[in-house]
N, C-alpha and C. Protein backbone atom coordinates (compact mmCIF):
# COMPACT_ATOMS: atom_id res chain seq x y z
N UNK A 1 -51.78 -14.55 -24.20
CA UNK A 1 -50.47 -14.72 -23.59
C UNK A 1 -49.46 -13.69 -24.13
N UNK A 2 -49.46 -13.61 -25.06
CA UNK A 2 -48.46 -12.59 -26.20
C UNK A 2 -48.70 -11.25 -25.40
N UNK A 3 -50.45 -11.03 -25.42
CA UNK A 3 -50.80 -9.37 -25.53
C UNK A 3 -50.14 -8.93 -23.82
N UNK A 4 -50.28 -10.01 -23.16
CA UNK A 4 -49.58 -10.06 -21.78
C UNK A 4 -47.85 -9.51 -21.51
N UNK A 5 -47.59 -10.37 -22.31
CA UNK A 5 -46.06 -10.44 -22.26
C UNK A 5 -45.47 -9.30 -23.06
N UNK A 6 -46.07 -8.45 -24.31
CA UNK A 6 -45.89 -7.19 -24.57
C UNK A 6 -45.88 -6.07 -23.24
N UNK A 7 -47.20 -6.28 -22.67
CA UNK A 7 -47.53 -5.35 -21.82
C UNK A 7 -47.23 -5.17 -20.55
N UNK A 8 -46.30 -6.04 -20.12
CA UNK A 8 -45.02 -6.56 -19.41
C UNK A 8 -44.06 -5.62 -19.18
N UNK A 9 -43.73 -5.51 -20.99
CA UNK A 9 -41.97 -5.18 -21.11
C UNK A 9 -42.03 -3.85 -20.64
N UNK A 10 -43.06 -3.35 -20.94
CA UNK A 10 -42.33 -1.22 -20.22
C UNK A 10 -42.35 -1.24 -18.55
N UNK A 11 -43.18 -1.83 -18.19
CA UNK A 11 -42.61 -2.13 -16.59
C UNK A 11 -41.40 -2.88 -16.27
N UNK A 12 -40.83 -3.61 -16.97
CA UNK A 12 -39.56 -4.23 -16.39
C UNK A 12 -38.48 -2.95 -17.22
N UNK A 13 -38.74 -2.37 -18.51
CA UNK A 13 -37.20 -1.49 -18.44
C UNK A 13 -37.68 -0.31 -17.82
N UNK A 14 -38.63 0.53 -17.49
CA UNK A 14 -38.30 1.30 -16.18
C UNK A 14 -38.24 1.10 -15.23
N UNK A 15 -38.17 -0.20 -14.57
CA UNK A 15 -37.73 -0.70 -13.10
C UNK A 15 -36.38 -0.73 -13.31
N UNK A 16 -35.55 -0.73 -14.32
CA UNK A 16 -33.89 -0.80 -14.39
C UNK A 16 -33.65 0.47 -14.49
N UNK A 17 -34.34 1.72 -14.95
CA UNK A 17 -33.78 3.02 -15.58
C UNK A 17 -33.31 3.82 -14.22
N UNK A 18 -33.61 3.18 -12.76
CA UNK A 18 -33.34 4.28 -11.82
C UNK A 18 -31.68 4.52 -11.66
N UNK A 19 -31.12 5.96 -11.73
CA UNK A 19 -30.06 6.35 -11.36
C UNK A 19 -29.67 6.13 -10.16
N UNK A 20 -28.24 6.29 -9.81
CA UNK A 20 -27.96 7.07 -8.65
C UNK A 20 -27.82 8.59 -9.27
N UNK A 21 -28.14 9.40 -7.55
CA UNK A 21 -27.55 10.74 -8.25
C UNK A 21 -26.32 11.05 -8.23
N UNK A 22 -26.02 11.94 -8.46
CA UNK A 22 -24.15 12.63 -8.81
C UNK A 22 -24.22 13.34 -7.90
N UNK A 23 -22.98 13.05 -7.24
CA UNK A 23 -22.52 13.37 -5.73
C UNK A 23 -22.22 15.42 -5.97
N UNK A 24 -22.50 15.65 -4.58
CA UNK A 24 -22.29 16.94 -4.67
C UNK A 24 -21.51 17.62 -4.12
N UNK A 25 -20.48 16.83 -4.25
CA UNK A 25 -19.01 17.15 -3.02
C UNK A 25 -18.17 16.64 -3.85
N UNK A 26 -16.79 17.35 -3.70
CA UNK A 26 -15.29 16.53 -3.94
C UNK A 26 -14.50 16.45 -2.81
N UNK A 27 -13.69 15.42 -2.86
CA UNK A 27 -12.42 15.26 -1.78
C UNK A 27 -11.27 15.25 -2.31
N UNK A 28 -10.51 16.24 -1.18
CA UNK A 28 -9.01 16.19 -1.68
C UNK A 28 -8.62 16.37 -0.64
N UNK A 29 -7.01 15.44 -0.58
CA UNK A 29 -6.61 15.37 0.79
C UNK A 29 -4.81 16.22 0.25
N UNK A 30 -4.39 16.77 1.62
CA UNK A 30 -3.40 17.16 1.04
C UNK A 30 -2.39 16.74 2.32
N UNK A 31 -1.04 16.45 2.76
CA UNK A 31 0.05 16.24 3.89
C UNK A 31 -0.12 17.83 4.33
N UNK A 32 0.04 18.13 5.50
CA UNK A 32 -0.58 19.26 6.39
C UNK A 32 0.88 19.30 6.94
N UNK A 33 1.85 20.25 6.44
CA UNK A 33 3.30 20.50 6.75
C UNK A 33 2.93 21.61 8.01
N UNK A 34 2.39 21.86 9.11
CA UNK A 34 2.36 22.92 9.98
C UNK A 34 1.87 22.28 11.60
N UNK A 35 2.76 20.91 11.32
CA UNK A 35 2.69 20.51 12.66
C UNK A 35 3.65 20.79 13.73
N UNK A 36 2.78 21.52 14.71
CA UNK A 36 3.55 21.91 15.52
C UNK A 36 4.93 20.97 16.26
N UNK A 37 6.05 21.37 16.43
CA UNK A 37 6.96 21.01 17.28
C UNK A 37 6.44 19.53 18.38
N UNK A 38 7.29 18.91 18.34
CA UNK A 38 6.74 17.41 19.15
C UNK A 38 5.84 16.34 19.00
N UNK A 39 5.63 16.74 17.74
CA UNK A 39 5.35 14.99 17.08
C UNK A 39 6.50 14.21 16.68
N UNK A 40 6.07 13.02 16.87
CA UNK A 40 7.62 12.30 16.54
C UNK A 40 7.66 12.14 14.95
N UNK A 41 8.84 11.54 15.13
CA UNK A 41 9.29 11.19 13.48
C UNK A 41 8.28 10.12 13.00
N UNK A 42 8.05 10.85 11.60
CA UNK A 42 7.30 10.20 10.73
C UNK A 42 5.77 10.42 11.25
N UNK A 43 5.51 11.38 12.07
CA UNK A 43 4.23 11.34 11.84
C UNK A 43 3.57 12.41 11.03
N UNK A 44 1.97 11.98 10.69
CA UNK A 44 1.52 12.48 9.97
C UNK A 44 -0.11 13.16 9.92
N UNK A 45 -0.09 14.43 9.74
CA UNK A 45 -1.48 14.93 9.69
C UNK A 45 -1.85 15.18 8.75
N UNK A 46 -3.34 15.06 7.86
CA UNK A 46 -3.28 15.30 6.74
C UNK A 46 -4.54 16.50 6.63
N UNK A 47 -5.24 17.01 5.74
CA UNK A 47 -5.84 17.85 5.47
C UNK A 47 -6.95 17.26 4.48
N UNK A 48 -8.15 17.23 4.80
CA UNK A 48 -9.23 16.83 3.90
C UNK A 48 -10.27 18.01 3.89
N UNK A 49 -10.32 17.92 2.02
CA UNK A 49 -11.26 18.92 2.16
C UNK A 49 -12.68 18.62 1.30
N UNK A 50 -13.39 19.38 1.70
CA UNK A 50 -14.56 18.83 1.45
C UNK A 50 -14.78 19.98 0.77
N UNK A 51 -15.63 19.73 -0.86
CA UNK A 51 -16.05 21.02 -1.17
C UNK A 51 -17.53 20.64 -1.97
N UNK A 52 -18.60 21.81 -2.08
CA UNK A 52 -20.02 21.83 -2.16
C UNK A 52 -19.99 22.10 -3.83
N UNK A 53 -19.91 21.33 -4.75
CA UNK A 53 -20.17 21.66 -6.41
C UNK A 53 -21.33 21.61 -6.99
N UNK A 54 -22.17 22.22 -6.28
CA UNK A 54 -23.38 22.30 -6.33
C UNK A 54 -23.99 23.20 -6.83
N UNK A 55 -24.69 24.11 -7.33
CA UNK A 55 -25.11 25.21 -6.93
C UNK A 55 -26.50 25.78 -6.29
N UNK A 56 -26.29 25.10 -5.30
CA UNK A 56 -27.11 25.02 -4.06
C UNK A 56 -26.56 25.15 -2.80
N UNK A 57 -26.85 25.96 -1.60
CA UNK A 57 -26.04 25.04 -0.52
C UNK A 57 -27.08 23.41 -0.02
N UNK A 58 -25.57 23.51 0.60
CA UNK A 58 -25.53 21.66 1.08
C UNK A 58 -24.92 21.23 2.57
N UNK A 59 -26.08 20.53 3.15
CA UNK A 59 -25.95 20.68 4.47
C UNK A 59 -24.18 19.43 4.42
N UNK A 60 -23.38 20.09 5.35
CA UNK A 60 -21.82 19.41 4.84
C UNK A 60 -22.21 18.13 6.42
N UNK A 61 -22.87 17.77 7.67
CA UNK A 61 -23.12 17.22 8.72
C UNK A 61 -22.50 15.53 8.21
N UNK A 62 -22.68 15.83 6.86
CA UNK A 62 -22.18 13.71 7.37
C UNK A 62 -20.77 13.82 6.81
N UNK A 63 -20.02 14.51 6.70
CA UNK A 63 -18.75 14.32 6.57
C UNK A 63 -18.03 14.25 7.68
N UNK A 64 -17.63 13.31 8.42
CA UNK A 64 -17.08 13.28 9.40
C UNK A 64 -16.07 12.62 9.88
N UNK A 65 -15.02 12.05 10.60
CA UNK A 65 -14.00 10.75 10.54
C UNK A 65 -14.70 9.33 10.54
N UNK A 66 -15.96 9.57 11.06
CA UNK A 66 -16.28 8.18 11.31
C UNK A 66 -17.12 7.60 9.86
N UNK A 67 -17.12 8.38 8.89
CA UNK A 67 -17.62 8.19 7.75
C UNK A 67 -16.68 8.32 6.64
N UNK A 68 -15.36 8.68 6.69
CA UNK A 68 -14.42 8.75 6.08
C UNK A 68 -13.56 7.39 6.02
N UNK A 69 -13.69 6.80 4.66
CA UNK A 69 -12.74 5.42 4.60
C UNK A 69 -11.47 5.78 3.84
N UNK A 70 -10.50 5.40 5.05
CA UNK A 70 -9.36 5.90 4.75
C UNK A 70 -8.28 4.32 4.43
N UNK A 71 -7.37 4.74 3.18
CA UNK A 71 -6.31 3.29 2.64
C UNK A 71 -5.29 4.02 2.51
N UNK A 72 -4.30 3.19 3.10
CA UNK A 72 -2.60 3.50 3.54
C UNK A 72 -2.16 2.42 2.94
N UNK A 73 -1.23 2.44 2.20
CA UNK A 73 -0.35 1.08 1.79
C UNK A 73 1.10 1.67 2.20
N UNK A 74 1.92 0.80 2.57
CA UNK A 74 3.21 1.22 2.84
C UNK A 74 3.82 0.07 1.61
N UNK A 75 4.61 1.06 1.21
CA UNK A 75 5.67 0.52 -0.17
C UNK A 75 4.52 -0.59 -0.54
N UNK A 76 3.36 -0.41 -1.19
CA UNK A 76 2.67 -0.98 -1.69
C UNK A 76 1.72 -2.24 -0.90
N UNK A 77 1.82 -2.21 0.43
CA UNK A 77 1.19 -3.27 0.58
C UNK A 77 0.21 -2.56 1.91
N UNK A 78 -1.03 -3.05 2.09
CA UNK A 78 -1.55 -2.59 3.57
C UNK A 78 -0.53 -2.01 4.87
N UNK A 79 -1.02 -0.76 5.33
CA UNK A 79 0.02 0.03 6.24
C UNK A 79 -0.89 -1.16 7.47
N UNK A 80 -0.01 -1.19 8.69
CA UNK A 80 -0.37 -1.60 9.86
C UNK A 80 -1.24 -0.48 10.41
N UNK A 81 -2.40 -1.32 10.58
CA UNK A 81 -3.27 -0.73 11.63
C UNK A 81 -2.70 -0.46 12.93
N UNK A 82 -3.37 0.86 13.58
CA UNK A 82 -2.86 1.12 14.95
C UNK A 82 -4.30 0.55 16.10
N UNK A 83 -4.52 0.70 17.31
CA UNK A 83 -5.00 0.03 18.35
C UNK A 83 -6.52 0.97 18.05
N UNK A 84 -6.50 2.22 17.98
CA UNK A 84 -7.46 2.97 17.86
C UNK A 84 -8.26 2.93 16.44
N UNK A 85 -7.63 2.39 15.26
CA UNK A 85 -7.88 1.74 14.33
C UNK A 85 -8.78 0.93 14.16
N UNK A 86 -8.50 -0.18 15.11
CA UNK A 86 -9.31 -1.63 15.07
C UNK A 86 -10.33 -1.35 15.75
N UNK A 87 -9.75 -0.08 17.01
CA UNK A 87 -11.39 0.49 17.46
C UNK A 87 -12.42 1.25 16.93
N UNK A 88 -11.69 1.85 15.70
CA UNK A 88 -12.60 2.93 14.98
C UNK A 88 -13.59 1.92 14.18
N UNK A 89 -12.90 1.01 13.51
CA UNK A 89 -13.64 0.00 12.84
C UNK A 89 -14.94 -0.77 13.56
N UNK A 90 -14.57 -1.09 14.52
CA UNK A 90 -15.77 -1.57 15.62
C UNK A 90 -16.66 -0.77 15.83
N UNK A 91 -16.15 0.27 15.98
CA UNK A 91 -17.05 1.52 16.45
C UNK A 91 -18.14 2.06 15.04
N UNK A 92 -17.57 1.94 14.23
CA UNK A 92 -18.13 2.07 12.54
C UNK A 92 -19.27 0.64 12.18
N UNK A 93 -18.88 -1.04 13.11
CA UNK A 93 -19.77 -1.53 12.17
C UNK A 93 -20.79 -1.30 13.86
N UNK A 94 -21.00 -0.90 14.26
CA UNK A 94 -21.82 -0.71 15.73
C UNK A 94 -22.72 0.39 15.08
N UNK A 95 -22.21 1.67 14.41
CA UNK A 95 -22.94 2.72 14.11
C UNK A 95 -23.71 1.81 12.89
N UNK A 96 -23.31 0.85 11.94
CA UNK A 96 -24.11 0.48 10.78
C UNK A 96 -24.80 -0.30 11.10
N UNK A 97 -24.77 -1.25 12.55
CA UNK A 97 -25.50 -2.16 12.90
C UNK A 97 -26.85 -1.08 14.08
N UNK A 98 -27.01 -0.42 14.21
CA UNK A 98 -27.57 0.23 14.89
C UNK A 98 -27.54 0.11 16.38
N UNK A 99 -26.34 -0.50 16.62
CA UNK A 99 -26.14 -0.46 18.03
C UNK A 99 -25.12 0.84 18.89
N UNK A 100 -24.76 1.58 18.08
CA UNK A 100 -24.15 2.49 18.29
C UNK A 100 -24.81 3.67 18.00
N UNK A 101 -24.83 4.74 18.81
CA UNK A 101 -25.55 5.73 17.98
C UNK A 101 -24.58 6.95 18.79
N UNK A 102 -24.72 8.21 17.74
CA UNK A 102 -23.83 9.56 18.18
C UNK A 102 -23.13 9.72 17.01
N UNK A 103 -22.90 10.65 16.82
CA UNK A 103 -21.41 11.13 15.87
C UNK A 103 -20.44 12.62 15.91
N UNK A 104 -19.91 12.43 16.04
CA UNK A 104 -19.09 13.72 15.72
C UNK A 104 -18.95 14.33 14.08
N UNK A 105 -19.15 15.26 14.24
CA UNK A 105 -19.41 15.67 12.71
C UNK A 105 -18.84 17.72 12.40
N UNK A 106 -18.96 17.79 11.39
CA UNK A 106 -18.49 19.25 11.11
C UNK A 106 -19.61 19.61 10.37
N UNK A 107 -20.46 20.30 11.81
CA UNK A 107 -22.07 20.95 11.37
C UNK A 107 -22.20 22.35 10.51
N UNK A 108 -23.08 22.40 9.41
CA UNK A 108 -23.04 23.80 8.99
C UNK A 108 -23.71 23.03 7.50
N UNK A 109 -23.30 24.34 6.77
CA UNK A 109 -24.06 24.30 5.66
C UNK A 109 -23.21 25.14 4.28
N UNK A 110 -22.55 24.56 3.44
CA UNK A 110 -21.69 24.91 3.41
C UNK A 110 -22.44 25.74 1.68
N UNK A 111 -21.92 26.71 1.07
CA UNK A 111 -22.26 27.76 -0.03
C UNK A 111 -21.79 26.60 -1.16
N UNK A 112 -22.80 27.10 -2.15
CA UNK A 112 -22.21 26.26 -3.66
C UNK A 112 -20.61 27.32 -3.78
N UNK A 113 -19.97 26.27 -3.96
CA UNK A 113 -18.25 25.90 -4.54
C UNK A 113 -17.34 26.41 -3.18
N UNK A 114 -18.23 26.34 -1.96
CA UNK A 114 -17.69 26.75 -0.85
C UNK A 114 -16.79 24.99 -0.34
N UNK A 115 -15.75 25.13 0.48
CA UNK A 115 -14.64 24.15 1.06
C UNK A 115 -14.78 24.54 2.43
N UNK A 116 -14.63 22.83 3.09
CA UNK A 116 -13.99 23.08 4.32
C UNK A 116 -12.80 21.93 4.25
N UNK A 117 -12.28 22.35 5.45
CA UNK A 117 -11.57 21.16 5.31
C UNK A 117 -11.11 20.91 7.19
N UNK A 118 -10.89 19.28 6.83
CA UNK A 118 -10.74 18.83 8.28
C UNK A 118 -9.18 18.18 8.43
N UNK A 119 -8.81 18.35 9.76
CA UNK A 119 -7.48 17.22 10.16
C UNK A 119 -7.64 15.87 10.26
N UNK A 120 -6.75 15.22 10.04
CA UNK A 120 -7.13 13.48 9.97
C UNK A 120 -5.74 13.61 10.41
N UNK A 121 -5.83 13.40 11.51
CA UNK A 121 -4.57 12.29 12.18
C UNK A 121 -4.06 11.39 11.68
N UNK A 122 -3.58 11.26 10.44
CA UNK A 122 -3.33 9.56 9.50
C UNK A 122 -2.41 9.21 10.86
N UNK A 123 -1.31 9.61 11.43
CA UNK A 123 -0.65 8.70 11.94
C UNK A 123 -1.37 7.98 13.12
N UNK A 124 -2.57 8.47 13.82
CA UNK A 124 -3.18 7.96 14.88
C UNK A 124 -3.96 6.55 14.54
N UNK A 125 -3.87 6.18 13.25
CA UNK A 125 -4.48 4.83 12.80
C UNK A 125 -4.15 4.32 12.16
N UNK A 126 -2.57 4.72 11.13
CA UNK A 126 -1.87 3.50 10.55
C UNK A 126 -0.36 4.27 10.84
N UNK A 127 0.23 3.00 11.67
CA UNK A 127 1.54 3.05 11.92
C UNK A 127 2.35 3.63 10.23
N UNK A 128 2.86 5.40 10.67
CA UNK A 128 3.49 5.91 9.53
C UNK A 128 5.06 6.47 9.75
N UNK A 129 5.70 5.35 11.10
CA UNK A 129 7.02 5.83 11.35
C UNK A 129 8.46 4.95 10.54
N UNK A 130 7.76 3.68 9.87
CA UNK A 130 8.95 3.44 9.74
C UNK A 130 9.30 3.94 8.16
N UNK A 131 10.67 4.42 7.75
CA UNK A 131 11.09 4.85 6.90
C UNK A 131 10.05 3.83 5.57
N UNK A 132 9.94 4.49 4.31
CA UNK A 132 9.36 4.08 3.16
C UNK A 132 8.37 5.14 2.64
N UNK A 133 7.53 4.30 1.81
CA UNK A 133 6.78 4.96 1.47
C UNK A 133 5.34 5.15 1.11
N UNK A 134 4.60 5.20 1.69
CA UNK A 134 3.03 5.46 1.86
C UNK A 134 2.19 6.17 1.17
N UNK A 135 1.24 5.58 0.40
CA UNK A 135 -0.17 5.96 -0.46
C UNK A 135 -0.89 6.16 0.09
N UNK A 136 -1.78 7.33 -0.31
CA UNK A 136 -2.83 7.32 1.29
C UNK A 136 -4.08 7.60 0.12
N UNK A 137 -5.28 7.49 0.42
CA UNK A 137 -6.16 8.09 -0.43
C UNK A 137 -7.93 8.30 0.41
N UNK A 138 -8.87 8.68 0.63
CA UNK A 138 -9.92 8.51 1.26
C UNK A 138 -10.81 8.77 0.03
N UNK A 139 -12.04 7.92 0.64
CA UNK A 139 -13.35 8.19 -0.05
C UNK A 139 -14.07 8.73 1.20
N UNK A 140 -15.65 8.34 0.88
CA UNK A 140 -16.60 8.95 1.02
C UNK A 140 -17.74 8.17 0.41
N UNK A 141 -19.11 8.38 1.29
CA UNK A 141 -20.25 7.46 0.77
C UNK A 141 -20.97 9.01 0.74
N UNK A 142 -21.61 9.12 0.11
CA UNK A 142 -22.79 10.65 -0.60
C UNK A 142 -23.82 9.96 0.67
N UNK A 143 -24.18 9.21 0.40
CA UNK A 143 -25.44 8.48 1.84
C UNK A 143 -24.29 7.23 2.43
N UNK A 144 -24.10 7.65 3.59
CA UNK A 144 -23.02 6.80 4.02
C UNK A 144 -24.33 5.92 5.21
N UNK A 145 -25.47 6.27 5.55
CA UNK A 145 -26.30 5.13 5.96
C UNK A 145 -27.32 4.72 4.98
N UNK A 146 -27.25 5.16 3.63
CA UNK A 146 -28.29 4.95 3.21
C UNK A 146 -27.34 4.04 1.71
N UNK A 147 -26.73 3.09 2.02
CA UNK A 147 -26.06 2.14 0.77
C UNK A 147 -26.91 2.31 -0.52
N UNK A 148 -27.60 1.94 -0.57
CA UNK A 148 -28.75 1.51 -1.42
C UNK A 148 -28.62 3.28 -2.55
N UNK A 149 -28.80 4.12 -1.85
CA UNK A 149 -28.44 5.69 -3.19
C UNK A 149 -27.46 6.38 -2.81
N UNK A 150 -26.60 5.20 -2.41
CA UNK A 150 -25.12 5.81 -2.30
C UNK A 150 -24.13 5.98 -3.20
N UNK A 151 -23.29 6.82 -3.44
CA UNK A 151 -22.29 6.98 -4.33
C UNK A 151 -20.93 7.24 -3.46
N UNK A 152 -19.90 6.74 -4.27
CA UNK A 152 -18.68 6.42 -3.32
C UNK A 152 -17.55 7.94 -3.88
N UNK A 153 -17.68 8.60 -3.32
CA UNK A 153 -16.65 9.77 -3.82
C UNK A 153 -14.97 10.25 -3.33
N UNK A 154 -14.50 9.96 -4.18
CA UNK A 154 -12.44 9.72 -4.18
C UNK A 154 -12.10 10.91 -3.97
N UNK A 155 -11.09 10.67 -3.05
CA UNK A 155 -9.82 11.42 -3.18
C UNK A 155 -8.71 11.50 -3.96
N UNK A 156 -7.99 12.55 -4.16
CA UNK A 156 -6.78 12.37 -5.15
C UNK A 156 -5.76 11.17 -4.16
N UNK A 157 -4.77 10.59 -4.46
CA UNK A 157 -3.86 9.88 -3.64
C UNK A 157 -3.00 10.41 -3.46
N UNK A 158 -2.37 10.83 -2.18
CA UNK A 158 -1.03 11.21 -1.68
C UNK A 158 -0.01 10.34 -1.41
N UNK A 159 1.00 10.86 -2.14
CA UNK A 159 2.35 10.05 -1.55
C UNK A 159 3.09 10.68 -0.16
N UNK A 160 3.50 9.61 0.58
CA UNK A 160 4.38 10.45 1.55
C UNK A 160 5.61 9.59 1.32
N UNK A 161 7.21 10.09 1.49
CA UNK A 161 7.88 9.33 1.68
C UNK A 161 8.77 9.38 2.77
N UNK A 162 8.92 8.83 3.77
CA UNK A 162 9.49 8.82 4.85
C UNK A 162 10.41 7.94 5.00
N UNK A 163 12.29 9.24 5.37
CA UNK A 163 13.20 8.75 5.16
C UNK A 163 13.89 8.25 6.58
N UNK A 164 14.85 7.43 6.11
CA UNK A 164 15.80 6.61 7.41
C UNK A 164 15.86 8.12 8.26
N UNK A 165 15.98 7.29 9.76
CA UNK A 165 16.15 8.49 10.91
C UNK A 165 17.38 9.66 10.80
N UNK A 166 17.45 10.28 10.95
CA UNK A 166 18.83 10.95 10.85
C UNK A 166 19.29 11.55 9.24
N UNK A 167 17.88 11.16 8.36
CA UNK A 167 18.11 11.74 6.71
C UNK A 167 17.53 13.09 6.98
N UNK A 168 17.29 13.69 5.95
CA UNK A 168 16.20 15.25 5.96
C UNK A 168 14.99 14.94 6.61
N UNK A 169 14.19 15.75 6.81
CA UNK A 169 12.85 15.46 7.23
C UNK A 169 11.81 15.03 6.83
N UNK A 170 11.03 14.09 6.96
CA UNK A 170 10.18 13.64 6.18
C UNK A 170 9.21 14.41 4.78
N UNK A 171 9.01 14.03 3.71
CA UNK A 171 8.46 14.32 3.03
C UNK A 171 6.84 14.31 2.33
């Protein structure tokens, strides 16, 4: 029984020793001041960038909006979802449930310490007009269908602060 239960133990601690691996991308999002003329007040585009810290290239295909989890708090509390919002979300657990299939994505292959970076409409999915002030931050899943050797990779957090109508221009 003993010589058993010795010969046990190295199979149960290398069944615990498996890693995840270390993600091979960073995110940073930045407020995208070069919106053209005729957006209304308080809205907001932001700039995400994706970069390869690898030194390898790395196919960049699953970075995309529909894999991007994005958090807005206004003056600290959950920003209001917009209509296209509650649809993106549907549309997100459809792609995880496998009833959805397609994606839009930014195809290529990107050079070790090479960046791209994409537009995110923040204002098209959380109401960002009324005056205050908004935290924004996104992650990222390294295997965004594959949970299980996934790693969750951050963005820095942006502040925006958006003033009463008729103050300077938003910030």
């Amino acid at each position: 029984f003993f010589a058993l239960l010795f010969a046990l133990q190295p199979v149960v601690f290398f069944a615990q020793a498996a890693e995840r691996p270390k993600p091979g991308f960073t995110l940073s999002i930045e407020d995208d001041k070069t919106l053209p003329e005729g957006f209304p007040f308080g809205y907001h585009r932001l700039l995400v960038t994706y970069t390869n810290v690898t030194d390898v290239s790395e196919d960049d295909s699953m970075l995309d909006r529909h894999t991007l989890n994005i958090i807005v708090l206004y003056d600290g509390t959950p920003a209001e979802e917009t209509a296209l919002m509650r649809q993106e979300r549907k549309y997100r657990e459809a792609l995880a449930s496998g009833k959805a299939i397609g994606r839009a994505h930014l195809p290529g292959t990107l050079k070790p310490r090479e960046s791209v970076k994409m537009p995110l409409y923040i204002s098209d999915y959380f109401d960002t007009s009324k005056p205050g002030t908004y935290t924004i931050t996104v992650s990222h899943e390294t295997y965004p269908w594959e949970p299980a050797k996934s790693v969750t990779v951050w963005s820095n957090t942006l502040t925006i602060v958006v003033p009463q109508p008729g103050a300077e221009t938003p910030q």
